[in-house]
C-alpha atoms as a PDB file:
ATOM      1  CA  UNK A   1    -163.561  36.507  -0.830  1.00  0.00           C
ATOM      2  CA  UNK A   2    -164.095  39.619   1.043  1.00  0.00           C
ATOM      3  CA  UNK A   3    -163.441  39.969   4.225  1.00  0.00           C
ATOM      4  CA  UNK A   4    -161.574  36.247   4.460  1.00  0.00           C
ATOM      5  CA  UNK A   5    -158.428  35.971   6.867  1.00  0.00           C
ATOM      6  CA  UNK A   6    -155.850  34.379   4.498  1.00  0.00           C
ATOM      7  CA  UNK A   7    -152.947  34.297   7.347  1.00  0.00           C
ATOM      8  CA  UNK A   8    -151.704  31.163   9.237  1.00  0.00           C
ATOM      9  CA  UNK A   9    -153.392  30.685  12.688  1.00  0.00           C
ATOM     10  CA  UNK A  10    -150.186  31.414  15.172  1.00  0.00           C
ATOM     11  CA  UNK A  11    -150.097  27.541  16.180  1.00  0.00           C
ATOM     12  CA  UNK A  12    -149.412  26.992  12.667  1.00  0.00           C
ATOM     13  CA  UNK A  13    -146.430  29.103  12.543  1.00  0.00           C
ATOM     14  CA  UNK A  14    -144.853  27.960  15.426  1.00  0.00           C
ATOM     15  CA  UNK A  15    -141.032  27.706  14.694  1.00  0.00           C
ATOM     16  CA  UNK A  16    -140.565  24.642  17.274  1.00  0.00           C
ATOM     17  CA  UNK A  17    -143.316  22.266  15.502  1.00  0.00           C
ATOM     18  CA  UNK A  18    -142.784  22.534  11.921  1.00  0.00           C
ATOM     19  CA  UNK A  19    -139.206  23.305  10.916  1.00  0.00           C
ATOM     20  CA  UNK A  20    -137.365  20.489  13.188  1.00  0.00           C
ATOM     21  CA  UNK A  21    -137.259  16.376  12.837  1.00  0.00           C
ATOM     22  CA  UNK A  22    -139.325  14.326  15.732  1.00  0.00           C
ATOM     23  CA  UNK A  23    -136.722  12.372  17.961  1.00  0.00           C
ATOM     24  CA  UNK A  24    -137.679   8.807  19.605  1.00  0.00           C
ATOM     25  CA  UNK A  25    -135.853   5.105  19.944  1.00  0.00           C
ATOM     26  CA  UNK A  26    -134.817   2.771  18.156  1.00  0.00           C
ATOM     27  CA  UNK A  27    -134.649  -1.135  19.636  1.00  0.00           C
ATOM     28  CA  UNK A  28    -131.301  -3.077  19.076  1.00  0.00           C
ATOM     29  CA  UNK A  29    -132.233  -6.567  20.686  1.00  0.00           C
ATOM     30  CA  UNK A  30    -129.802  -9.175  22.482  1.00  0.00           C
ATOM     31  CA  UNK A  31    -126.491  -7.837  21.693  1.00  0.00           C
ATOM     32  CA  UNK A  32    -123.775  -9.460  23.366  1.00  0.00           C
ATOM     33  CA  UNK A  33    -120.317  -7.476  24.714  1.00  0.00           C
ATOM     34  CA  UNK A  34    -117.335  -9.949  25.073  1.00  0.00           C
ATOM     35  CA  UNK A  35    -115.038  -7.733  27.651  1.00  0.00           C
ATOM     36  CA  UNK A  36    -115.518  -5.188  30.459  1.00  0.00           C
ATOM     37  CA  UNK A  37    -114.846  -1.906  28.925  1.00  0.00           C
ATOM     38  CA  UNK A  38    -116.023   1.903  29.241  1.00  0.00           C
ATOM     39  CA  UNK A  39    -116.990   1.930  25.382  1.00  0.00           C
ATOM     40  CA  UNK A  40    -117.664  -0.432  22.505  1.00  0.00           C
ATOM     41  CA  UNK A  41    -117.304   0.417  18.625  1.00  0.00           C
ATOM     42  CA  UNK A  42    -120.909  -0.392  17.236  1.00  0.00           C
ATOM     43  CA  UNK A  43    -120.376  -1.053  12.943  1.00  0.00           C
ATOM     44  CA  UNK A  44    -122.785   0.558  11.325  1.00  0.00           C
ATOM     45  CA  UNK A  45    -124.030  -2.210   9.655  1.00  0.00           C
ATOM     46  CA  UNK A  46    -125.447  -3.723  12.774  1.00  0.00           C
ATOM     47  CA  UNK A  47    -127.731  -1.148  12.433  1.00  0.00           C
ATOM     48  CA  UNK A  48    -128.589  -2.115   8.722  1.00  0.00           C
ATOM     49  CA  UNK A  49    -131.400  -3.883   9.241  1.00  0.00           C
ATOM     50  CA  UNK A  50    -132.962  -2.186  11.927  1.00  0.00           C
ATOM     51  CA  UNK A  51    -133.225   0.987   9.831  1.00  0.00           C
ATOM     52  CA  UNK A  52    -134.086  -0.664   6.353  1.00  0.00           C
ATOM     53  CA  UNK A  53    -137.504  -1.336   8.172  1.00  0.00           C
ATOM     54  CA  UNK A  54    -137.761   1.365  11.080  1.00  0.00           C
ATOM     55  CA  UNK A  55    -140.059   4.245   9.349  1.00  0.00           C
ATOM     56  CA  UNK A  56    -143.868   4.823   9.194  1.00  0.00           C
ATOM     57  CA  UNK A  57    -145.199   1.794   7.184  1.00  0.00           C
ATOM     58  CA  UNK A  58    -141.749  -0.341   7.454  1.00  0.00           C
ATOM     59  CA  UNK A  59    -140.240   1.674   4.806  1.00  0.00           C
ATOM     60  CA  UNK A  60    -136.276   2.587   5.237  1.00  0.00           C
ATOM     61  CA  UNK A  61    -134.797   5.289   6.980  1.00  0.00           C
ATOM     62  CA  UNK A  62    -130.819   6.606   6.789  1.00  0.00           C
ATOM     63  CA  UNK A  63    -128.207   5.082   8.946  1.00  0.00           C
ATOM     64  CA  UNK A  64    -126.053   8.620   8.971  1.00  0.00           C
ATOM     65  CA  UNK A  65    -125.350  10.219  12.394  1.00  0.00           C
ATOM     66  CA  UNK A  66    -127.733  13.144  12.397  1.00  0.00           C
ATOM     67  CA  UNK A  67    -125.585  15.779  14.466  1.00  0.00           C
ATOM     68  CA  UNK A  68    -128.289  18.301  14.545  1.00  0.00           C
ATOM     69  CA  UNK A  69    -131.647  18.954  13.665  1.00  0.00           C
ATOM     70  CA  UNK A  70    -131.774  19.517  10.131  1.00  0.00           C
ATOM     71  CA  UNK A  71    -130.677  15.510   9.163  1.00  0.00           C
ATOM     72  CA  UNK A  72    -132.993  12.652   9.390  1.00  0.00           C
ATOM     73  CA  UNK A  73    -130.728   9.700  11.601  1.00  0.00           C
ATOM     74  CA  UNK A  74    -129.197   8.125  14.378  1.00  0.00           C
ATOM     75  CA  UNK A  75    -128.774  11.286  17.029  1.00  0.00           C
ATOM     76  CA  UNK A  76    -125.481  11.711  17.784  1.00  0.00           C
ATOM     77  CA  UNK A  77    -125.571  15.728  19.018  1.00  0.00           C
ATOM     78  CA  UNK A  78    -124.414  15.991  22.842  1.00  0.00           C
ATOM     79  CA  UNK A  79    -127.583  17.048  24.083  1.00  0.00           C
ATOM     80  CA  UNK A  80    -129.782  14.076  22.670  1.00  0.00           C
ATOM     81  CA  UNK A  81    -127.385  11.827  22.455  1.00  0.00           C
ATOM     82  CA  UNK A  82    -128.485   9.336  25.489  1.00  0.00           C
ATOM     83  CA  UNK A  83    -129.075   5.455  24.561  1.00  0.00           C
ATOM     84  CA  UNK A  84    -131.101   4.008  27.232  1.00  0.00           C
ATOM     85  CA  UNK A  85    -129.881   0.391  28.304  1.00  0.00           C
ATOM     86  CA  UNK A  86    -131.629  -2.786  29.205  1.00  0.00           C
ATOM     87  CA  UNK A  87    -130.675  -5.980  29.906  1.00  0.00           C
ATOM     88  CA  UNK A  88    -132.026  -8.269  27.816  1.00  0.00           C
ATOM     89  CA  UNK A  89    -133.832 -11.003  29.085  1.00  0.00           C
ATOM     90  CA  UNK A  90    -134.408  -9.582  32.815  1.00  0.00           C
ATOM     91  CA  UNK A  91    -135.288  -6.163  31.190  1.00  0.00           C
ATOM     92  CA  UNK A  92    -134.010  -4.388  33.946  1.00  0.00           C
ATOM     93  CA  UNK A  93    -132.274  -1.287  33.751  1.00  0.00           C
ATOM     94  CA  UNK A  94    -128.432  -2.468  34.822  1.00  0.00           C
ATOM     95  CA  UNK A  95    -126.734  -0.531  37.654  1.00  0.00           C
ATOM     96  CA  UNK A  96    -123.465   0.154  38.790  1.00  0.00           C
ATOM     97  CA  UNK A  97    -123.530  -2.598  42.060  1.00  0.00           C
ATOM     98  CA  UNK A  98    -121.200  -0.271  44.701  1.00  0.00           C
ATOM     99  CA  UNK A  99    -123.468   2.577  44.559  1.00  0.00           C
ATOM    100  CA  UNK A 100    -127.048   1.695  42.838  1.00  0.00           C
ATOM    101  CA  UNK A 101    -126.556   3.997  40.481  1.00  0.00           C
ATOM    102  CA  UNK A 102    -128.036   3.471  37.031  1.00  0.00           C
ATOM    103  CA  UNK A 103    -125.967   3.052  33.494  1.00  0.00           C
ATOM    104  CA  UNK A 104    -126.668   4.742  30.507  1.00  0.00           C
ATOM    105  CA  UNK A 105    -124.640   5.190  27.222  1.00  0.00           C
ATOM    106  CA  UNK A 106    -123.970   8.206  25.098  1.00  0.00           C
ATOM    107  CA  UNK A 107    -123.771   7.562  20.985  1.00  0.00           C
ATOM    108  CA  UNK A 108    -121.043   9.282  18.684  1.00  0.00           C
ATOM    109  CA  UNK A 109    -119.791   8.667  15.766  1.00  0.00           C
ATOM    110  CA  UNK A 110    -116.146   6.917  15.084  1.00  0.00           C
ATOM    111  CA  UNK A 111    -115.290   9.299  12.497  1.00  0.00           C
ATOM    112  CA  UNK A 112    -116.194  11.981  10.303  1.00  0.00           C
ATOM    113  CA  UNK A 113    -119.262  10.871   8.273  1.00  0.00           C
ATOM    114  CA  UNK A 114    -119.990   7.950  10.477  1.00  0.00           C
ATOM    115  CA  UNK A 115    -117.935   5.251   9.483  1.00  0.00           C
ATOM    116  CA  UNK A 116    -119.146   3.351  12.429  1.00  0.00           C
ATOM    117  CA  UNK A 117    -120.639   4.453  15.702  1.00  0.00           C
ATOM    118  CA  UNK A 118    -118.871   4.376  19.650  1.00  0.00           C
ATOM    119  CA  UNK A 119    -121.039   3.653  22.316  1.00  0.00           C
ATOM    120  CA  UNK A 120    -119.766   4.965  26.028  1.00  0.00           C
ATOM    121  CA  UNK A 121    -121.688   4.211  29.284  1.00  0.00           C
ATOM    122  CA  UNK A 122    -121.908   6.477  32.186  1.00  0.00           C
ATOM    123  CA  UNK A 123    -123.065   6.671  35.717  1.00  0.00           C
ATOM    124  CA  UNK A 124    -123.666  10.294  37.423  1.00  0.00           C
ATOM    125  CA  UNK A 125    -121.660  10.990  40.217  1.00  0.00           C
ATOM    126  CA  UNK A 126    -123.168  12.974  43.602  1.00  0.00           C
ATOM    127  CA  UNK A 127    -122.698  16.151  42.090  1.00  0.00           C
ATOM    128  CA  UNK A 128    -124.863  14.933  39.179  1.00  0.00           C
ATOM    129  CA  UNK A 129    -121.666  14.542  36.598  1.00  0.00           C
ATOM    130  CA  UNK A 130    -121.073  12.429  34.176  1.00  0.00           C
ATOM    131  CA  UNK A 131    -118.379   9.609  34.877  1.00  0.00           C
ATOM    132  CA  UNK A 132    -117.305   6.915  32.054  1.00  0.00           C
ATOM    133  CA  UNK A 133    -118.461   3.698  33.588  1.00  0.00           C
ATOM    134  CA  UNK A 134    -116.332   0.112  32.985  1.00  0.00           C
ATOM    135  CA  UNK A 135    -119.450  -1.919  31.853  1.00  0.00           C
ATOM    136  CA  UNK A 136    -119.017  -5.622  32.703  1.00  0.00           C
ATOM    137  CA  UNK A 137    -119.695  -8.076  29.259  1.00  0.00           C
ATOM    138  CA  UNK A 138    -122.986  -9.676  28.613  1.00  0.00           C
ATOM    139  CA  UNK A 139    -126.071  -9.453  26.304  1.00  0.00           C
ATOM    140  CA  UNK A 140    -128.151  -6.088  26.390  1.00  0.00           C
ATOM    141  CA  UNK A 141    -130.917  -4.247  24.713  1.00  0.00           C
ATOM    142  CA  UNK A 142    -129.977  -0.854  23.158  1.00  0.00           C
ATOM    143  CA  UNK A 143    -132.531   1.943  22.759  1.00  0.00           C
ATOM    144  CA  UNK A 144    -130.598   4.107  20.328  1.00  0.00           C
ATOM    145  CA  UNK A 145    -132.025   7.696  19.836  1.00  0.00           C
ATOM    146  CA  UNK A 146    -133.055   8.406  15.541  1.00  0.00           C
ATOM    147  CA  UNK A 147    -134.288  11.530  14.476  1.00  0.00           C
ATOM    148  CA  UNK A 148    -136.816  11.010  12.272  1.00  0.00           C
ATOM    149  CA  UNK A 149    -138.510  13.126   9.394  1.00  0.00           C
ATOM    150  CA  UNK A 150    -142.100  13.775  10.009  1.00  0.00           C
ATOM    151  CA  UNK A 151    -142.997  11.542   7.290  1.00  0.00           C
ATOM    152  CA  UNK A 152    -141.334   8.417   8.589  1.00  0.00           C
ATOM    153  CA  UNK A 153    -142.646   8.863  12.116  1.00  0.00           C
ATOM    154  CA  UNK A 154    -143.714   5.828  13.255  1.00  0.00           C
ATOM    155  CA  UNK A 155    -147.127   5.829  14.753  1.00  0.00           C
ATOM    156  CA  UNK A 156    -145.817   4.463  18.587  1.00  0.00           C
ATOM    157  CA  UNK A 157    -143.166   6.981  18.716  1.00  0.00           C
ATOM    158  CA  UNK A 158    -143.922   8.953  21.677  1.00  0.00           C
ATOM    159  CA  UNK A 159    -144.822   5.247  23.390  1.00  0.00           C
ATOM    160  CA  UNK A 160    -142.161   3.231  22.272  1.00  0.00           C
ATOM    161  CA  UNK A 161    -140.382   2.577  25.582  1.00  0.00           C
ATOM    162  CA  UNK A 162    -143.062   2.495  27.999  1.00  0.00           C
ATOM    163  CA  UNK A 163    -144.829  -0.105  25.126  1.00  0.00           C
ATOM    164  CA  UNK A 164    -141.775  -2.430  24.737  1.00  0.00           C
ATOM    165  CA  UNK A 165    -140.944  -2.638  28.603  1.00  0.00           C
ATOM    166  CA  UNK A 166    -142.730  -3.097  31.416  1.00  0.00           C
ATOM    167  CA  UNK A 167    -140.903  -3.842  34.335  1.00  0.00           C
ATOM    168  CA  UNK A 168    -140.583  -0.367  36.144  1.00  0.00           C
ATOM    169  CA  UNK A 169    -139.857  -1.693  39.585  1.00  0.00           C
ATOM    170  CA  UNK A 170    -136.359  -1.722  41.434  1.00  0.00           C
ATOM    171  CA  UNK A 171    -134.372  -4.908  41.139  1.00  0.00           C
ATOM    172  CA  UNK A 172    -134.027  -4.391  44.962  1.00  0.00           C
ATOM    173  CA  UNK A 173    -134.283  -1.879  47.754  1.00  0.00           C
ATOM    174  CA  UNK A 174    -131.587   1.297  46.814  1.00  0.00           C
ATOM    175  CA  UNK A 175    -131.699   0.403  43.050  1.00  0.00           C
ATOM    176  CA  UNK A 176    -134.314   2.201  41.578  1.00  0.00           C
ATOM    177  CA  UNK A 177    -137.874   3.305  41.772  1.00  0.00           C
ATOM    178  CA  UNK A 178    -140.666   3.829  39.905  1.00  0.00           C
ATOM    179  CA  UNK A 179    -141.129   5.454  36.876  1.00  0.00           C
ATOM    180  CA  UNK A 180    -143.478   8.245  35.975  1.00  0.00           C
ATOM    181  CA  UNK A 181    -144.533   9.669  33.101  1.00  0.00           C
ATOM    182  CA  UNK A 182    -146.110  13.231  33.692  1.00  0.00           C
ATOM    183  CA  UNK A 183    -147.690  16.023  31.178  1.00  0.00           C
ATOM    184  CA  UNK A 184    -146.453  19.556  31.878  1.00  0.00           C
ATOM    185  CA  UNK A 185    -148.135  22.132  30.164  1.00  0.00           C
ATOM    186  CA  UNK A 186    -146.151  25.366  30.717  1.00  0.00           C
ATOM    187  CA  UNK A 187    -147.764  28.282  32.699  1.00  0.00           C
ATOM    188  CA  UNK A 188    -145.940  30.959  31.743  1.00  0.00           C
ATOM    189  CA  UNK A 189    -142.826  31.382  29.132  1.00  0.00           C
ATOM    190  CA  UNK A 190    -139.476  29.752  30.348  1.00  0.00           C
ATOM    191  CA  UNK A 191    -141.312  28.712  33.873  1.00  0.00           C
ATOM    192  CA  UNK A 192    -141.750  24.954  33.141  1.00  0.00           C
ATOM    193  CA  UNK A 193    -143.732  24.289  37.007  1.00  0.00           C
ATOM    194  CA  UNK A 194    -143.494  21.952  39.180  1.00  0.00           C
ATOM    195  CA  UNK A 195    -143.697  17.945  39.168  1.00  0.00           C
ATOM    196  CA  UNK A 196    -145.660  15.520  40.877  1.00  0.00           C
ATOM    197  CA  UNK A 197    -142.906  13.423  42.844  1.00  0.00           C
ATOM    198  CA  UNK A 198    -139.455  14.158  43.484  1.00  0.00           C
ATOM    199  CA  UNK A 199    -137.098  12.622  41.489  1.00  0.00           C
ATOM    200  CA  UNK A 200    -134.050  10.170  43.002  1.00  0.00           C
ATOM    201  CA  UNK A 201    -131.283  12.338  44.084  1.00  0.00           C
ATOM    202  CA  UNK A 202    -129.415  12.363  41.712  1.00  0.00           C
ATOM    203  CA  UNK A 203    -130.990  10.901  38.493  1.00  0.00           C
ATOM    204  CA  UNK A 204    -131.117  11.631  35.390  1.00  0.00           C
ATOM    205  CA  UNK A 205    -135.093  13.393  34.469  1.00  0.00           C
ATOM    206  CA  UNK A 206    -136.089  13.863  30.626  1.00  0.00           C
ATOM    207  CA  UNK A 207    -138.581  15.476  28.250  1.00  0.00           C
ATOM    208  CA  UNK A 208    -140.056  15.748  25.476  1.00  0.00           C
ATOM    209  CA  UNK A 209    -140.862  19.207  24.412  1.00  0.00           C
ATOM    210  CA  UNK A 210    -142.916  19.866  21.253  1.00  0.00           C
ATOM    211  CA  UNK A 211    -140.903  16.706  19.521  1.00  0.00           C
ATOM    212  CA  UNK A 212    -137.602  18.416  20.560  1.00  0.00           C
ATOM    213  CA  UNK A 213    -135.856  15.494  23.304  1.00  0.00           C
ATOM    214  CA  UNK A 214    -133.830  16.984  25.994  1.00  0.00           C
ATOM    215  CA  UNK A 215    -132.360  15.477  29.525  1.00  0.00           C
ATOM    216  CA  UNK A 216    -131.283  17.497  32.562  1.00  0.00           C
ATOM    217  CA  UNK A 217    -127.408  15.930  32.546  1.00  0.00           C
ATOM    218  CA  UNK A 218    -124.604  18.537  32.630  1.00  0.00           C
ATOM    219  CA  UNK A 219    -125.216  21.885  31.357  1.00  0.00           C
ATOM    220  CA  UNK A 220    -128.735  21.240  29.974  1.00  0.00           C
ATOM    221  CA  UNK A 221    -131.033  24.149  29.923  1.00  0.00           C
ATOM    222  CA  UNK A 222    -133.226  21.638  31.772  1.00  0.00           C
ATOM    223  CA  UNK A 223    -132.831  22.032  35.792  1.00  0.00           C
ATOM    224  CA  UNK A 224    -134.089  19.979  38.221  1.00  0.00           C
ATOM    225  CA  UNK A 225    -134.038  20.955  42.189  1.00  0.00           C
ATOM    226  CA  UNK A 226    -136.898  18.822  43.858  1.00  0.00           C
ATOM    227  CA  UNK A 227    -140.058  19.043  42.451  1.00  0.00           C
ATOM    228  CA  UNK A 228    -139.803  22.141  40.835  1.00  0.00           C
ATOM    229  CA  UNK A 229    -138.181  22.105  37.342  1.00  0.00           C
ATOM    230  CA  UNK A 230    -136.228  25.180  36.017  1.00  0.00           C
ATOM    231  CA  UNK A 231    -135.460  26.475  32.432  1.00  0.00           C
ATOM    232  CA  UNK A 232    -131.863  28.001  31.755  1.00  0.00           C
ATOM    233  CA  UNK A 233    -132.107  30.525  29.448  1.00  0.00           C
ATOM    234  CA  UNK A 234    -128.500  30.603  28.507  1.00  0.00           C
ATOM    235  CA  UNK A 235    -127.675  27.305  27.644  1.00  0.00           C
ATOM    236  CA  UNK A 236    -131.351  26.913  25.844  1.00  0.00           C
ATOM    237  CA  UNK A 237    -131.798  26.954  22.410  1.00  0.00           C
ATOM    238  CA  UNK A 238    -135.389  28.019  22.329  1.00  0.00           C
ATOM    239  CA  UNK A 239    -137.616  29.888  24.688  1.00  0.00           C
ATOM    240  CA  UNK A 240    -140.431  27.607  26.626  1.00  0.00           C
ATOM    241  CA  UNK A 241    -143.674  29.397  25.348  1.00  0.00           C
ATOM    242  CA  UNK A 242    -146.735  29.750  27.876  1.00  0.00           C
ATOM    243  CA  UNK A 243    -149.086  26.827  26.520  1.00  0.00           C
ATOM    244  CA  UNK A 244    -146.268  24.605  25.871  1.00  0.00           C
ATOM    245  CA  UNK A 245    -146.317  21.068  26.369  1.00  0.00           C
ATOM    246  CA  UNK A 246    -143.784  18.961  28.184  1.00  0.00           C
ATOM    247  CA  UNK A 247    -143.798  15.366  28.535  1.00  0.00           C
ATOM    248  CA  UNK A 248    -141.144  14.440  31.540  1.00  0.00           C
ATOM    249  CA  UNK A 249    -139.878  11.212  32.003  1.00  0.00           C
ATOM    250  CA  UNK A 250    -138.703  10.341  35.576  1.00  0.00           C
ATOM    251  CA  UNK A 251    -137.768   8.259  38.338  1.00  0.00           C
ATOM    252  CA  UNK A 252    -139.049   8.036  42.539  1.00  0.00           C
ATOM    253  CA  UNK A 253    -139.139   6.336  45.207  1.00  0.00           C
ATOM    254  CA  UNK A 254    -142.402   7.978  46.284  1.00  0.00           C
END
């Protein structure tokens, strides 16, 4: 038809939103370590029927380590890497009782092709670094970072963790805060802004950025100092785009 504009609106073509897998969590309930120990081998078939039902409408997805963002499965690429850990029962986060400071755990696979998977905890140091933490035995709650395919999405992805848990406060005074959940929508390219509260000295912040999950650990591109959040260019693998929208996951005591 004459005059008729054929061409793909520019949101449309956007190479962050269409090309790449959405990352979110997947729950592994009441699992119980024996021993103290900085790392435990997870087989992969403990994840077996998790994943048989984990995708939009219960249908299966792959248990593979997805190392990047062109596979659909369980995220095992440095930068996304992060399994968020709960104790199960109490739900509270657990924390490392000399210092306060809160465990996580990284996933990686045991081998090439994923025979089975190793999961390491960590606490971060004063200078922000990573340090393997001895995690004491008992029964926890894994959230385990999947990559999923836009068609097996499940519809509470972007919700899953504040939906499943909702005790936010600090077991006691020094260990922990609150946690906030804040939209950022960026003001001008690589210039993320500012956030509401400051986050615990310290801590680890996170977002979510057009489906693409990153953290601020290490040598992320994501930098925290205060309130105002920072974008590093060379350690990015994408620009921030003016109208971009961030979803950043943190902690205060404010």
């Amino acid at each position: 038809m004459a005059g008729t504009n054929n061409a793909k609106p520019q949101s449309l073509r956007h190479s962050k939103t269409i090309h790449r897998p959405l990352i979110t969590f997947v729950m592994l309930e009441d699992q119980f370590k024996s021993a103290p120990g900085g790392n435990f081998t997870m087989l992969r078939s403990v994840l077996d029927p998790l994943l048989s039902t984990a995708g939009r409408n219960g249908v299966a997805v792959p248990n593979l380590p997805s190392p990047d963002i062109d596979s659909e499965g369980v995220v095992t690429d440095t930068e996304n890497n992060r399994v968020l850990v709960f104790e199960s029962g109490s739900q509270n986060v657990p924390s490392d009782p000399a210092t306060g400071k809160e465990i996580y755990a990284r996933i990686i696979p045991t081998a090439k092709g994923g025979a089975n998977y190793l999961i390491i905890f960590y606490i971060l140091d004063d200078q922000g670094n990573e340090v393997n933490y001895q995690m004491p035995s008992g029964t926890f709650d894994y959230f385990i970072p999947y990559r999923f395919s836009f068609e097996h999405l499940p519809d509470d992805a972007i919700i899953r963790v504040k939906s499943r848990r909702s005790n936010d406060d600090p077991q006691s005074s020094g260990q922990g805060g609150r946690e906030v959940m804040q939209i950022i929508t960026v003001a001008a390219e690589n210039a993320p802004g500012d956030l509401l509260f400051s986050p615990i000295p310290n801590s680890d912040v996170w977002a979510q950025i057009s489906g693409f999950e990153i953290d601020s650990v290490g040598s992320s591109p994501l930098q925290v100092a205060g309130k105002n959040l920072g974008w590093d260019t060379s350690t990015a693998n994408f620009d921030l785009e003016q109208g971009d929208r961030m979803i950043v996951h943190y902690e205060t005591y404010e």
